[in-house]
PDB file of N, CA and C in Angstrom:
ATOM      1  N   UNK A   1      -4.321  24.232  -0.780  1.00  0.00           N
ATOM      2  CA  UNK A   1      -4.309  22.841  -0.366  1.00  0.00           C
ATOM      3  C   UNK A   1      -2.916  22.498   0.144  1.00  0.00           C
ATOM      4  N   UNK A   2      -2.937  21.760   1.233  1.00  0.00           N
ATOM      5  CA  UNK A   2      -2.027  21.324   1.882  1.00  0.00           C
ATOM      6  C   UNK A   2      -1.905  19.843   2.213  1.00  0.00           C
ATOM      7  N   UNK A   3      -0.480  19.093   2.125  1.00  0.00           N
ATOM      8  CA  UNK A   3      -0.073  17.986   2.544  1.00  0.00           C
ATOM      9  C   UNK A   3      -0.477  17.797   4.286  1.00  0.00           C
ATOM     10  N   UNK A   4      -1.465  17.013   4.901  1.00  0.00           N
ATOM     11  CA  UNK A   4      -1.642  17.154   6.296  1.00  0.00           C
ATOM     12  C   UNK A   4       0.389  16.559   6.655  1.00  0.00           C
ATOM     13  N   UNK A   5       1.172  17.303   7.670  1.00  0.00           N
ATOM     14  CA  UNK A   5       2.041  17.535   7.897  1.00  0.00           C
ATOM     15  C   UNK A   5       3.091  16.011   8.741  1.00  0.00           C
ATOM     16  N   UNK A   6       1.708  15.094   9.020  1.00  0.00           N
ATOM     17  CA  UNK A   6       1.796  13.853   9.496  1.00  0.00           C
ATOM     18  C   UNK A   6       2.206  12.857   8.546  1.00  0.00           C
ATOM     19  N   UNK A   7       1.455  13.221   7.542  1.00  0.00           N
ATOM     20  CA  UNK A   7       1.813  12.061   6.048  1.00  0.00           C
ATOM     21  C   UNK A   7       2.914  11.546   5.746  1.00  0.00           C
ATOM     22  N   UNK A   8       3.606  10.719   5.312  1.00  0.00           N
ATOM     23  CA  UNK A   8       4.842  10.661   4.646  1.00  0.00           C
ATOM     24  C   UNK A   8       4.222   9.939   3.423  1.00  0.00           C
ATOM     25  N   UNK A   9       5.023  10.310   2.478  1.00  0.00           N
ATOM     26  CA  UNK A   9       4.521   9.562   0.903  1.00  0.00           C
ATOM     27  C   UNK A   9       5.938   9.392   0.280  1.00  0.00           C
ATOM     28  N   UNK A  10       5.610   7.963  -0.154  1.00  0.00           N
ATOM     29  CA  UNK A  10       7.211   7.456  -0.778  1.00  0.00           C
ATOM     30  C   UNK A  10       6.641   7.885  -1.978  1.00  0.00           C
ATOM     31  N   UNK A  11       7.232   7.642  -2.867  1.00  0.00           N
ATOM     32  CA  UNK A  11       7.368   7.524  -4.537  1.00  0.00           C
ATOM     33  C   UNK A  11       6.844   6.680  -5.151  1.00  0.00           C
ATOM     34  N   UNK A  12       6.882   5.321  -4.660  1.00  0.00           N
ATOM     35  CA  UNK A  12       6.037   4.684  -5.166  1.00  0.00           C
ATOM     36  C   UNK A  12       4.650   4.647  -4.859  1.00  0.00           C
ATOM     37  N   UNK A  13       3.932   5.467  -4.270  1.00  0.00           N
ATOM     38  CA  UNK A  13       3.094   5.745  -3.782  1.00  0.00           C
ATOM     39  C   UNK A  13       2.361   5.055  -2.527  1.00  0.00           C
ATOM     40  N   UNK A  14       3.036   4.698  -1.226  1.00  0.00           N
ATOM     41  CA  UNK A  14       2.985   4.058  -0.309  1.00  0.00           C
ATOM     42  C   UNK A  14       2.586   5.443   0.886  1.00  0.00           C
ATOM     43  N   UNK A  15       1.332   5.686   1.489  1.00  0.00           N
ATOM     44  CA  UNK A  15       1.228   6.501   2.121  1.00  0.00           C
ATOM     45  C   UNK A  15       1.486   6.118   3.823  1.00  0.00           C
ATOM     46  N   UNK A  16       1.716   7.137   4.227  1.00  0.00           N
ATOM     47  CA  UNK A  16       1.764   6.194   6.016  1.00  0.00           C
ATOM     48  C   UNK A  16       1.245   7.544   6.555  1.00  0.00           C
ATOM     49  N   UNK A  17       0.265   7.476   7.628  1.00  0.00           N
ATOM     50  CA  UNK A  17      -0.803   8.495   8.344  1.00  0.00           C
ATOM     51  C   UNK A  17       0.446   8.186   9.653  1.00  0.00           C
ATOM     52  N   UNK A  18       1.463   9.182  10.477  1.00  0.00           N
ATOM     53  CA  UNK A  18       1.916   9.143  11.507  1.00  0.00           C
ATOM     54  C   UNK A  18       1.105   9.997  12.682  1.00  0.00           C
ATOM     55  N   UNK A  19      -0.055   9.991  12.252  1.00  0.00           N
ATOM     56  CA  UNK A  19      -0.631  10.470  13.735  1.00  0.00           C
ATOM     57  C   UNK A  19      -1.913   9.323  14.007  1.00  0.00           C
ATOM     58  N   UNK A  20      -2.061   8.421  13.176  1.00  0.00           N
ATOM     59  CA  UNK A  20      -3.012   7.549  13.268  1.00  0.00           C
ATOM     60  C   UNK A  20      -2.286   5.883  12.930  1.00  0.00           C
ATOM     61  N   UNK A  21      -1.859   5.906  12.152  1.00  0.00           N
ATOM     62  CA  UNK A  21      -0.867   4.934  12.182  1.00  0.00           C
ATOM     63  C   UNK A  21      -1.480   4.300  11.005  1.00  0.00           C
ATOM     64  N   UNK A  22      -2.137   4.581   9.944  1.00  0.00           N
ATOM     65  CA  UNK A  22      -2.909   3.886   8.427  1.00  0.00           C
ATOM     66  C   UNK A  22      -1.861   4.317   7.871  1.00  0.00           C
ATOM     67  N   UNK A  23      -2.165   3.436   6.365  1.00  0.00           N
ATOM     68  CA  UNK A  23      -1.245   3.289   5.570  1.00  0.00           C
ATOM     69  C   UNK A  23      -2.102   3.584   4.397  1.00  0.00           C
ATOM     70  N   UNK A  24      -1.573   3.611   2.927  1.00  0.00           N
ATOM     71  CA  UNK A  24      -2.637   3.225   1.928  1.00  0.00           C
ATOM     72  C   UNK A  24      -1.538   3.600   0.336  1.00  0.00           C
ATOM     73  N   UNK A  25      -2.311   2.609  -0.156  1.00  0.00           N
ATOM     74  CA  UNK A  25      -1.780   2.699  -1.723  1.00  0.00           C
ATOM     75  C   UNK A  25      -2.241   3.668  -2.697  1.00  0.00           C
ATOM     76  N   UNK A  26      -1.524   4.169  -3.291  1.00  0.00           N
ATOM     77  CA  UNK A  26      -2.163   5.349  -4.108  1.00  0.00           C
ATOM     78  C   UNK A  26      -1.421   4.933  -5.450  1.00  0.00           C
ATOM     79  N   UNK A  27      -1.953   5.140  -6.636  1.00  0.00           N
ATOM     80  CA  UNK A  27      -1.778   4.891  -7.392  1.00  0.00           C
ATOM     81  C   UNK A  27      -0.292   5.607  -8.513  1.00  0.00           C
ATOM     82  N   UNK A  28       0.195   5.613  -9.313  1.00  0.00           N
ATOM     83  CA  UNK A  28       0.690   6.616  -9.927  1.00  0.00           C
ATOM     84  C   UNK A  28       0.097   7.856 -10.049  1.00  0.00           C
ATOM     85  N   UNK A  29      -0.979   7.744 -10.830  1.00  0.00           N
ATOM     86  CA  UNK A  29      -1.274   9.092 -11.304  1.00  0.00           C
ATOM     87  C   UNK A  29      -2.127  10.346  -9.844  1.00  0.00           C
ATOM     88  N   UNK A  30      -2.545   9.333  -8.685  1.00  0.00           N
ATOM     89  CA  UNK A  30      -2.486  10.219  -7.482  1.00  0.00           C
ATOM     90  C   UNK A  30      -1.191  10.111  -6.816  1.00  0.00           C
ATOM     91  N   UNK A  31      -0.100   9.721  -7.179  1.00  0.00           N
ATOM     92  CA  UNK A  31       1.371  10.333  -6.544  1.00  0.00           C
ATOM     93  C   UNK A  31       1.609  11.517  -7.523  1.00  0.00           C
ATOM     94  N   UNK A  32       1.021  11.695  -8.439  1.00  0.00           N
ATOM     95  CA  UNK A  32       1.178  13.129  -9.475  1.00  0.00           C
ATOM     96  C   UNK A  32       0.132  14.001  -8.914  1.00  0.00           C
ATOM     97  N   UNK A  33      -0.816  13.769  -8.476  1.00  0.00           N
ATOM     98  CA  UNK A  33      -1.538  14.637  -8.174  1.00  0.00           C
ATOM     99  C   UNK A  33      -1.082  15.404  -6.856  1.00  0.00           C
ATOM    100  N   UNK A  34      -1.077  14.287  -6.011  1.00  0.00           N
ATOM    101  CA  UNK A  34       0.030  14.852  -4.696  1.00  0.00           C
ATOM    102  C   UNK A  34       1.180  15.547  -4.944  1.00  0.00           C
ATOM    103  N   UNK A  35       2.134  15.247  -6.122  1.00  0.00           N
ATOM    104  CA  UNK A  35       3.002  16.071  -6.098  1.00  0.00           C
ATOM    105  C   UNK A  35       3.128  17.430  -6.339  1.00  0.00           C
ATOM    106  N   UNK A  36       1.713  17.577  -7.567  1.00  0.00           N
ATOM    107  CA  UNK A  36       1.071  19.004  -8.203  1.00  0.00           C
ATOM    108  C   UNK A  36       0.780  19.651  -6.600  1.00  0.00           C
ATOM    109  N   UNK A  37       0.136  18.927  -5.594  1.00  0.00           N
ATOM    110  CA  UNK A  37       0.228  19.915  -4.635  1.00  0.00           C
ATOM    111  C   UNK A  37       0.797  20.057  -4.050  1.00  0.00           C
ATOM    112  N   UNK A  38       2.027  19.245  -3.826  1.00  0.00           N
ATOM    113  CA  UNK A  38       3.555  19.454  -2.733  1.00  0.00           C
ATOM    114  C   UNK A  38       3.992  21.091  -3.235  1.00  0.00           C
ATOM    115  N   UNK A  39       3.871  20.917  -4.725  1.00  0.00           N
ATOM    116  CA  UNK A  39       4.327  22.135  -5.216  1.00  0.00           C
ATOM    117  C   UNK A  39       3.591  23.752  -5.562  1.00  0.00           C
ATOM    118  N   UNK A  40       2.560  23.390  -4.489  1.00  0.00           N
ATOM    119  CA  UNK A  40       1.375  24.934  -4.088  1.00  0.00           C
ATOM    120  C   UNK A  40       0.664  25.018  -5.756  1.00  0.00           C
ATOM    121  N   UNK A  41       0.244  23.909  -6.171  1.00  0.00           N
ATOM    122  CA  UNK A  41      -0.484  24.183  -7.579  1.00  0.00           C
ATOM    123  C   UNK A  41      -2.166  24.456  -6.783  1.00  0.00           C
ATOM    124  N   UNK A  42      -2.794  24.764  -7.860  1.00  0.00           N
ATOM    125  CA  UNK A  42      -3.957  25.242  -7.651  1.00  0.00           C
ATOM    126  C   UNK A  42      -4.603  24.177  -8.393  1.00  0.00           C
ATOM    127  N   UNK A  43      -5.980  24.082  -8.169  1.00  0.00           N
ATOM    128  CA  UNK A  43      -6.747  23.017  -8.379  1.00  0.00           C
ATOM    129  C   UNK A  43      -7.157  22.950 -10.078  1.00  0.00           C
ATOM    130  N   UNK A  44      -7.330  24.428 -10.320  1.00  0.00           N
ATOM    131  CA  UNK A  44      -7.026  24.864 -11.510  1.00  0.00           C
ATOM    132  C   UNK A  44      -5.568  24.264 -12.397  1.00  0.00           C
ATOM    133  N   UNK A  45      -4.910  24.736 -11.811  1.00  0.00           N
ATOM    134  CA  UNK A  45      -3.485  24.184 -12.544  1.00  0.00           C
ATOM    135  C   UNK A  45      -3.297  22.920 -12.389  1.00  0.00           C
ATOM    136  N   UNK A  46      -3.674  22.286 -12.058  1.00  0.00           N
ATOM    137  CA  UNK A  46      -3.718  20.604 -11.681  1.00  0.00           C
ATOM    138  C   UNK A  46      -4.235  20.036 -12.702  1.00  0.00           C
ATOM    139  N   UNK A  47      -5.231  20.871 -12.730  1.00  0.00           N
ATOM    140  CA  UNK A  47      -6.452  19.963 -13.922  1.00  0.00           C
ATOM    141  C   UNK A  47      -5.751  20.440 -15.339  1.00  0.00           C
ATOM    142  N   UNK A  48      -5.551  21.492 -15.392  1.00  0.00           N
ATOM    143  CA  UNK A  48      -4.522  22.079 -16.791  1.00  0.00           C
ATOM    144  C   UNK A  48      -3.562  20.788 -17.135  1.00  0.00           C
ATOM    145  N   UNK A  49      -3.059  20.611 -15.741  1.00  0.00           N
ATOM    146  CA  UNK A  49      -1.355  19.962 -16.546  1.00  0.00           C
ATOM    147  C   UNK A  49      -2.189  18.183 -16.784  1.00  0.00           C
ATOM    148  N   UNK A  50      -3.132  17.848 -16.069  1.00  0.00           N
ATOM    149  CA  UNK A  50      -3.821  16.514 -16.426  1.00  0.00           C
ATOM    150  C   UNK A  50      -4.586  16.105 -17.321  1.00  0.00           C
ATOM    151  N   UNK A  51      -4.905  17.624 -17.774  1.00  0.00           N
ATOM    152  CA  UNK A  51      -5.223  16.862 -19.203  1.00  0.00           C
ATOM    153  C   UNK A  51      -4.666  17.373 -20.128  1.00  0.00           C
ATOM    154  N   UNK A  52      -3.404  18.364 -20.266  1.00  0.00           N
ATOM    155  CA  UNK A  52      -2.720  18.652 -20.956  1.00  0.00           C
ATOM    156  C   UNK A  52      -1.946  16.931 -21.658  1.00  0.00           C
ATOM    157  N   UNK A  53      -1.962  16.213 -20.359  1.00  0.00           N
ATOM    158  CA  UNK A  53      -0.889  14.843 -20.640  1.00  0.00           C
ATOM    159  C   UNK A  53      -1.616  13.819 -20.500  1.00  0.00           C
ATOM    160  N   UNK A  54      -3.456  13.748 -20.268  1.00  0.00           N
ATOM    161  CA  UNK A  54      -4.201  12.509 -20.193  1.00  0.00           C
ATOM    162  C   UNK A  54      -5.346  12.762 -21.552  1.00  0.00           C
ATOM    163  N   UNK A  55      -5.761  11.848 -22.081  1.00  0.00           N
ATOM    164  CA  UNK A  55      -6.788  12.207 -22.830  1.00  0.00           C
ATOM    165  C   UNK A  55      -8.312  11.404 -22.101  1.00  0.00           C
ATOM    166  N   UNK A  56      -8.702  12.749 -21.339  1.00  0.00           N
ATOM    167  CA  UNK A  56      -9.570  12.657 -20.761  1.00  0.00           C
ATOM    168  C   UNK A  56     -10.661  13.737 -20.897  1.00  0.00           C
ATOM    169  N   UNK A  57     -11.843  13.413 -20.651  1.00  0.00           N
ATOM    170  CA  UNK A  57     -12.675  15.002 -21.174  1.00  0.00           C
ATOM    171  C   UNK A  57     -13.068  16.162 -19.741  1.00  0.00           C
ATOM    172  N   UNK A  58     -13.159  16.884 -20.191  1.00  0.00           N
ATOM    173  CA  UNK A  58     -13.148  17.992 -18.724  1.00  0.00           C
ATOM    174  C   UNK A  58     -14.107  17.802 -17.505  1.00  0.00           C
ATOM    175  N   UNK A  59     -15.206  17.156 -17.741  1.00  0.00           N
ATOM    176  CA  UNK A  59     -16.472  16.518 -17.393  1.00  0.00           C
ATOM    177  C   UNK A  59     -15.614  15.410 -16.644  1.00  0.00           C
ATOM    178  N   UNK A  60     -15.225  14.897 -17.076  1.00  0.00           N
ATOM    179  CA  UNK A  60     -14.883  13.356 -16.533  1.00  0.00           C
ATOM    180  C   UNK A  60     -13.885  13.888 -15.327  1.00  0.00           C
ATOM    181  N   UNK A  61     -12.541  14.779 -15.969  1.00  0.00           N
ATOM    182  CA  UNK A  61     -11.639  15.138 -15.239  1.00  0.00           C
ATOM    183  C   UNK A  61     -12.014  15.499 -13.700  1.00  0.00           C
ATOM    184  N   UNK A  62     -13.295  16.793 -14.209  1.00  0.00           N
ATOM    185  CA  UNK A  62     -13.293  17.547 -12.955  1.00  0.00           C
ATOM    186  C   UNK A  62     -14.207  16.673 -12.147  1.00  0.00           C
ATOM    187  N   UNK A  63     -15.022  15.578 -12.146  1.00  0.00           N
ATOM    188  CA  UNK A  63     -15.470  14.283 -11.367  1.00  0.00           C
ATOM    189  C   UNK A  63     -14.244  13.863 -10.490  1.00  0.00           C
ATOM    190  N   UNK A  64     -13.081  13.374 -11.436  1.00  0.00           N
ATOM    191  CA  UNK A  64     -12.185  12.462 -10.705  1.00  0.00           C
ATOM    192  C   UNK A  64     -11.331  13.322  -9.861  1.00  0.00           C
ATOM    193  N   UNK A  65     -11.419  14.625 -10.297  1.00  0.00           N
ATOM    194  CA  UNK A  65     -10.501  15.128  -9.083  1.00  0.00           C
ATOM    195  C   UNK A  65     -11.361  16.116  -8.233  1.00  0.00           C
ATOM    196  N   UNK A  66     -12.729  16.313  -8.039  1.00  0.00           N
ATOM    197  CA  UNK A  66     -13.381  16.573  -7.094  1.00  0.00           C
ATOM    198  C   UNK A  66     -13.270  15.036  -5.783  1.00  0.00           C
ATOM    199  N   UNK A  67     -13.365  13.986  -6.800  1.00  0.00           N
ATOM    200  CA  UNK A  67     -13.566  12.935  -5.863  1.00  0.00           C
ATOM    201  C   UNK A  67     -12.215  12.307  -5.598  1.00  0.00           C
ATOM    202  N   UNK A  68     -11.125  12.806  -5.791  1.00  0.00           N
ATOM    203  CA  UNK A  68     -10.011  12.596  -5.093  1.00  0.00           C
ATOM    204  C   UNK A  68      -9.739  13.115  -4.257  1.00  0.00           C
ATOM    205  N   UNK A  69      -9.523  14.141  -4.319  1.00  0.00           N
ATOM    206  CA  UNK A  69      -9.443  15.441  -3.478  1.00  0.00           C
ATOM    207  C   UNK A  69     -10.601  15.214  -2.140  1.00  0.00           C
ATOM    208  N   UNK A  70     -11.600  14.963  -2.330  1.00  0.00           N
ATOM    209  CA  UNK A  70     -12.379  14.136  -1.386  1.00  0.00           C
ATOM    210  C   UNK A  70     -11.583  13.239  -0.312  1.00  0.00           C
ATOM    211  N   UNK A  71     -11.822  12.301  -1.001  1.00  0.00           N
ATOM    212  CA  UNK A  71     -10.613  11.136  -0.251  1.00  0.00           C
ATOM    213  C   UNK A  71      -9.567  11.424  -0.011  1.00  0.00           C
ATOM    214  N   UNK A  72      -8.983  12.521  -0.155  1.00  0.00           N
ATOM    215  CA  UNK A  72      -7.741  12.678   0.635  1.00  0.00           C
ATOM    216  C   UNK A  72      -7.817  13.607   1.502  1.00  0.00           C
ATOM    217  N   UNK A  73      -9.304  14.064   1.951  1.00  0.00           N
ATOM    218  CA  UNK A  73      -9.482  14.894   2.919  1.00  0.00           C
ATOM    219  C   UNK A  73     -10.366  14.077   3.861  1.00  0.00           C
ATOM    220  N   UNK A  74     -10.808  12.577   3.652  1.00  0.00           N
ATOM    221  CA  UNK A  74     -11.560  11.955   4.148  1.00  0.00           C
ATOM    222  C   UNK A  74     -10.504  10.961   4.751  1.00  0.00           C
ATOM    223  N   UNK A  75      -9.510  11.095   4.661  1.00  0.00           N
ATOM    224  CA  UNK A  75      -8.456   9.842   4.986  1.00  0.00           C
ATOM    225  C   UNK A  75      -7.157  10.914   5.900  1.00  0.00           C
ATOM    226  N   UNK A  76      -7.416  12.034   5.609  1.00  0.00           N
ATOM    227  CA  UNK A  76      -6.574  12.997   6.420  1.00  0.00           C
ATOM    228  C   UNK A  76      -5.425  13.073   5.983  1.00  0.00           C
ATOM    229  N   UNK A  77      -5.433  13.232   4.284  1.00  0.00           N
ATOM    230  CA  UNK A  77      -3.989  13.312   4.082  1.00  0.00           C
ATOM    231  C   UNK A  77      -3.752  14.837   3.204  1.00  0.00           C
ATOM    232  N   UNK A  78      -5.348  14.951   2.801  1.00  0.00           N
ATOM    233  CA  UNK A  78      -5.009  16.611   2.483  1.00  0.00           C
ATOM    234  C   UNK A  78      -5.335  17.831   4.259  1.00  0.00           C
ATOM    235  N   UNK A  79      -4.860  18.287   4.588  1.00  0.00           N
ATOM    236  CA  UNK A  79      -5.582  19.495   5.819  1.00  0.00           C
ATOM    237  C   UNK A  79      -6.444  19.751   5.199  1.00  0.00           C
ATOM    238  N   UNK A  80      -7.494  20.255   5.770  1.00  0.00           N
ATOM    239  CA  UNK A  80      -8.963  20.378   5.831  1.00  0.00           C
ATOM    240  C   UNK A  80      -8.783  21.753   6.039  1.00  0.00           C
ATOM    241  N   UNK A  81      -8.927  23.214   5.035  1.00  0.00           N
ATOM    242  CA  UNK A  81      -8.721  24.427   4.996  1.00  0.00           C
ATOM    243  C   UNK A  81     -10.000  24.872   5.537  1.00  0.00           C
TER     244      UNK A  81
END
């Protein structure tokens, strides 16, 4: 998984699309998720370190980050492998 190369993402989680010109708010815990992949994590290791530090159940987990991961390929901010 890859950052589409257009994106810019502040910290506070303020996204800006520079090949389309959208914007969008992302929350904290998807500026962590984005960052798990700035840093070539695997989808696997993502979910490790999120619920290592959320108390969430694995069921639930792997919902919310199938369907993130979604939307950020539906909004063009993950590349589409």
């Amino acid at each position: 998984m890859k950052i589409n190369k257009k994106v810019a993402l502040s910290e506070t989680g303020f996204v800006f699309d520079a090949g389309t010109g959208d914007s969008y708010s992302i929350n904290p815990i998807g500026v962590e998720i984005i960052e798990y992949i700035k840093q070539n994590l695997t989808k696997e290791e993502i979910k490790k370190k999120l619920s290592d530090k959320y108390d969430v159940t694995t069921p639930e987990l792997e919902k919310s980050l199938d369907d993130y991961f979604s939307a950020l390929k539906t909004f063009n901010i993950l590349e589409n492998e």
